[in-house]
C-alpha atoms as a PDB file:
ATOM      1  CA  UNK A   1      96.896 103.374 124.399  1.00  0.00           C
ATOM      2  CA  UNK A   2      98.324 105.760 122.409  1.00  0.00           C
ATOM      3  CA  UNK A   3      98.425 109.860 123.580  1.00  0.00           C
ATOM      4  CA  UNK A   4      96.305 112.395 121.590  1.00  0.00           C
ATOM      5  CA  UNK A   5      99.087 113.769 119.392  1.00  0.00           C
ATOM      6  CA  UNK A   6      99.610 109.867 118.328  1.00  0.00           C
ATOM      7  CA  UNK A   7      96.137 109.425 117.050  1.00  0.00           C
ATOM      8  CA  UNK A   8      96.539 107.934 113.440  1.00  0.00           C
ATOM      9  CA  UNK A   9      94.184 109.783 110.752  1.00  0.00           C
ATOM     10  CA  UNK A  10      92.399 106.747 109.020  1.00  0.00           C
ATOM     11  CA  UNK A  11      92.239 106.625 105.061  1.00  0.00           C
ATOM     12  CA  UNK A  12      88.228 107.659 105.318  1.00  0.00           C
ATOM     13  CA  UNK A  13      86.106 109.700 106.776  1.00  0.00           C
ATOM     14  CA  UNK A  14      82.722 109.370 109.212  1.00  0.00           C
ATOM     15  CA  UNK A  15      79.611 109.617 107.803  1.00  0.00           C
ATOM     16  CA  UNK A  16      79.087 113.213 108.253  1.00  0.00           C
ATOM     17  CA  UNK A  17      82.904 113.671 106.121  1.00  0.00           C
ATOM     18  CA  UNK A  18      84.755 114.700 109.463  1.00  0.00           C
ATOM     19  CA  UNK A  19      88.080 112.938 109.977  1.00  0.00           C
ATOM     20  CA  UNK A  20      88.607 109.661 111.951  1.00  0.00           C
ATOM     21  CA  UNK A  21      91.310 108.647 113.839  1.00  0.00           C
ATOM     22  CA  UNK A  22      92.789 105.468 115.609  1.00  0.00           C
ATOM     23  CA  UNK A  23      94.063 104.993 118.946  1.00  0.00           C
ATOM     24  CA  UNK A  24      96.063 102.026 119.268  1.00  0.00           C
ATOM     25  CA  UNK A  25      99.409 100.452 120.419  1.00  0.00           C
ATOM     26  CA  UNK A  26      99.086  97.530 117.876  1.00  0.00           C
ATOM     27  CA  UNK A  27     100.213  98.368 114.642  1.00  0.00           C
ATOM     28  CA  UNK A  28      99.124  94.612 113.899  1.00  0.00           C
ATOM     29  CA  UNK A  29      95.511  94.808 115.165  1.00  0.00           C
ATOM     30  CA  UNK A  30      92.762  94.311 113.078  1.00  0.00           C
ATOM     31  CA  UNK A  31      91.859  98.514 112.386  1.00  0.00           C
ATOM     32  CA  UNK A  32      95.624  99.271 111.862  1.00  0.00           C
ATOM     33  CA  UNK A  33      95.572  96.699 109.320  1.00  0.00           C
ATOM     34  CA  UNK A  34      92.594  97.779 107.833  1.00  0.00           C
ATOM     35  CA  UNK A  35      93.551 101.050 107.279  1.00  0.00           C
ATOM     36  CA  UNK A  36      97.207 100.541 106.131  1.00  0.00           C
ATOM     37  CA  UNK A  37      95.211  98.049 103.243  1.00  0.00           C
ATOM     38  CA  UNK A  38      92.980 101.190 102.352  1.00  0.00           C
ATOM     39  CA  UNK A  39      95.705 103.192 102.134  1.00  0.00           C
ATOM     40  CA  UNK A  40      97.249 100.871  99.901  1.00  0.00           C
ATOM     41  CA  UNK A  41      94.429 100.670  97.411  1.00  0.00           C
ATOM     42  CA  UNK A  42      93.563 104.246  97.616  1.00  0.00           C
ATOM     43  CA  UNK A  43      97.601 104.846  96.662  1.00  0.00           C
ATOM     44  CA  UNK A  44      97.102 102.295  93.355  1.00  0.00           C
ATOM     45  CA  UNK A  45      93.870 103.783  92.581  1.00  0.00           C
ATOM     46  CA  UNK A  46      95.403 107.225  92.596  1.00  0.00           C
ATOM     47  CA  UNK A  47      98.525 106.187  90.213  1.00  0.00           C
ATOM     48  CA  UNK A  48      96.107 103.910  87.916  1.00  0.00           C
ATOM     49  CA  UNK A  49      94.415 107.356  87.368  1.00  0.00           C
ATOM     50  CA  UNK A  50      97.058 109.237  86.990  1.00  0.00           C
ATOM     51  CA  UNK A  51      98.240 107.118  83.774  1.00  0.00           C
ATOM     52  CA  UNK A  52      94.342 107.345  82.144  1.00  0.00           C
ATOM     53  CA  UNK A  53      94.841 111.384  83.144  1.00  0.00           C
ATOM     54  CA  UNK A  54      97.511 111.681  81.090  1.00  0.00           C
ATOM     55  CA  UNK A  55      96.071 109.429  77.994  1.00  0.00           C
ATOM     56  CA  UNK A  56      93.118 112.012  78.201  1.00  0.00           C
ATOM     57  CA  UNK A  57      94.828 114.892  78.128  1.00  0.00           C
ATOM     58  CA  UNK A  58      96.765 113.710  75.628  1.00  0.00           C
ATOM     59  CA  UNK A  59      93.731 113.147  73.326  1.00  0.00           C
ATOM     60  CA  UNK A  60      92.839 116.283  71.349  1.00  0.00           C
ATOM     61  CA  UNK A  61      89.375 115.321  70.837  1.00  0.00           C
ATOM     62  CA  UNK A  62      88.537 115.187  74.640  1.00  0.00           C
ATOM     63  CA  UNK A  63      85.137 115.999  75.454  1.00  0.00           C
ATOM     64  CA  UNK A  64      84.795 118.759  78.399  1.00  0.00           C
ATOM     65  CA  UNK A  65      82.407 116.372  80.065  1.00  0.00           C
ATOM     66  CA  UNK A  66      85.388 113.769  80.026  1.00  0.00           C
ATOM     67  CA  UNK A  67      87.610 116.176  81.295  1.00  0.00           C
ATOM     68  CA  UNK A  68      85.376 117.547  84.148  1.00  0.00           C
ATOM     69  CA  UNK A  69      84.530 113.920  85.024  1.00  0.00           C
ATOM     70  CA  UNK A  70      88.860 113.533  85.197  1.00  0.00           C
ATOM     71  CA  UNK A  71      89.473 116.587  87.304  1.00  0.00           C
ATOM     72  CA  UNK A  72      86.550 115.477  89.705  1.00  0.00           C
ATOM     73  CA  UNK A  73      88.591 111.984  90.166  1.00  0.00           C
ATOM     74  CA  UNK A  74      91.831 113.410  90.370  1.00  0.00           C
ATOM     75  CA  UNK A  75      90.460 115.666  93.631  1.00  0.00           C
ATOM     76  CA  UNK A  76      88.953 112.403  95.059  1.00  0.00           C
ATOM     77  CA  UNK A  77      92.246 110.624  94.407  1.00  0.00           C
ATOM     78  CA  UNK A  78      94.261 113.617  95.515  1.00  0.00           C
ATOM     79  CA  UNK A  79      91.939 114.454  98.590  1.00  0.00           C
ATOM     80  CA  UNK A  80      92.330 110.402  99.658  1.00  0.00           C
ATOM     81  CA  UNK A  81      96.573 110.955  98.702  1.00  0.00           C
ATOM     82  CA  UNK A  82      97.243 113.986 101.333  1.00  0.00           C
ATOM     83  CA  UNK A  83      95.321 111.777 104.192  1.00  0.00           C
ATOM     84  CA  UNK A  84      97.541 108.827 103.327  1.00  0.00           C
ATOM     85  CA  UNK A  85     100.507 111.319 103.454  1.00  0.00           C
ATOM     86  CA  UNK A  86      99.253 113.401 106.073  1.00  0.00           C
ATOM     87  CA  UNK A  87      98.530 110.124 108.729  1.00  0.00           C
ATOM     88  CA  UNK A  88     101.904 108.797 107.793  1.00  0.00           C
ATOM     89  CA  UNK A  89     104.021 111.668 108.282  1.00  0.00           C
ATOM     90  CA  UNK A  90     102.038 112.562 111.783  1.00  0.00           C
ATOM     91  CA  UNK A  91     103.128 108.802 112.248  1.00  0.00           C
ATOM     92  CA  UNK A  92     106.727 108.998 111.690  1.00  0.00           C
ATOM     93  CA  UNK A  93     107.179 112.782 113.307  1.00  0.00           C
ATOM     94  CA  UNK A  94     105.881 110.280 116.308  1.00  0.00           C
ATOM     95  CA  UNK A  95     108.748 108.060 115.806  1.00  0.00           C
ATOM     96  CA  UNK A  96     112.071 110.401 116.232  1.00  0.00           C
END
């Protein structure tokens, strides 16, 4: 098993929004795969949104419920984006 300071942070959180984290020596095991697949849909999600952002803000006639419904999925996209960058640099500062 891994130590503590080699816990990888998972791309979600438990149902009371505190972080989770995976303890494992198989990169390949079922969880690890899991995870690196959520982090690669929550990483297309977030670049599919940026492209409508910037349609949106390009529109003039924007509505300021559009817009507050855009900034509330840009957090959620950039909230999900820092755990997929945090976990992976924790991951390779584990590695050198």
């Amino acid at each position: 098993m891994t130590t503590s300071n080699e816990l990888r942070l998972l791309p979600w959180t438990g149902p009371d929004g505190k972080l989770c984290f995976l303890s494992t020596d198989d990169n390949d095991s079922y969880m690890s795969r899991l995870a690196d697949n959520t982090e690669s849909v929550q990483l297309g999600m977030a670049a599919e949104l940026l492209d409508r952002a910037l349609d949106i803000l390009a529109d003039a006639d924007t509505e300021p419920d559009d817009l507050r419904l855009l900034a509330k999925d840009l957090t959620g996209a950039l909230r999900d984006t820092l755990r997929v960058a945090t976990s992976r640099g924790r991951r390779l500062a584990t590695h050198e």
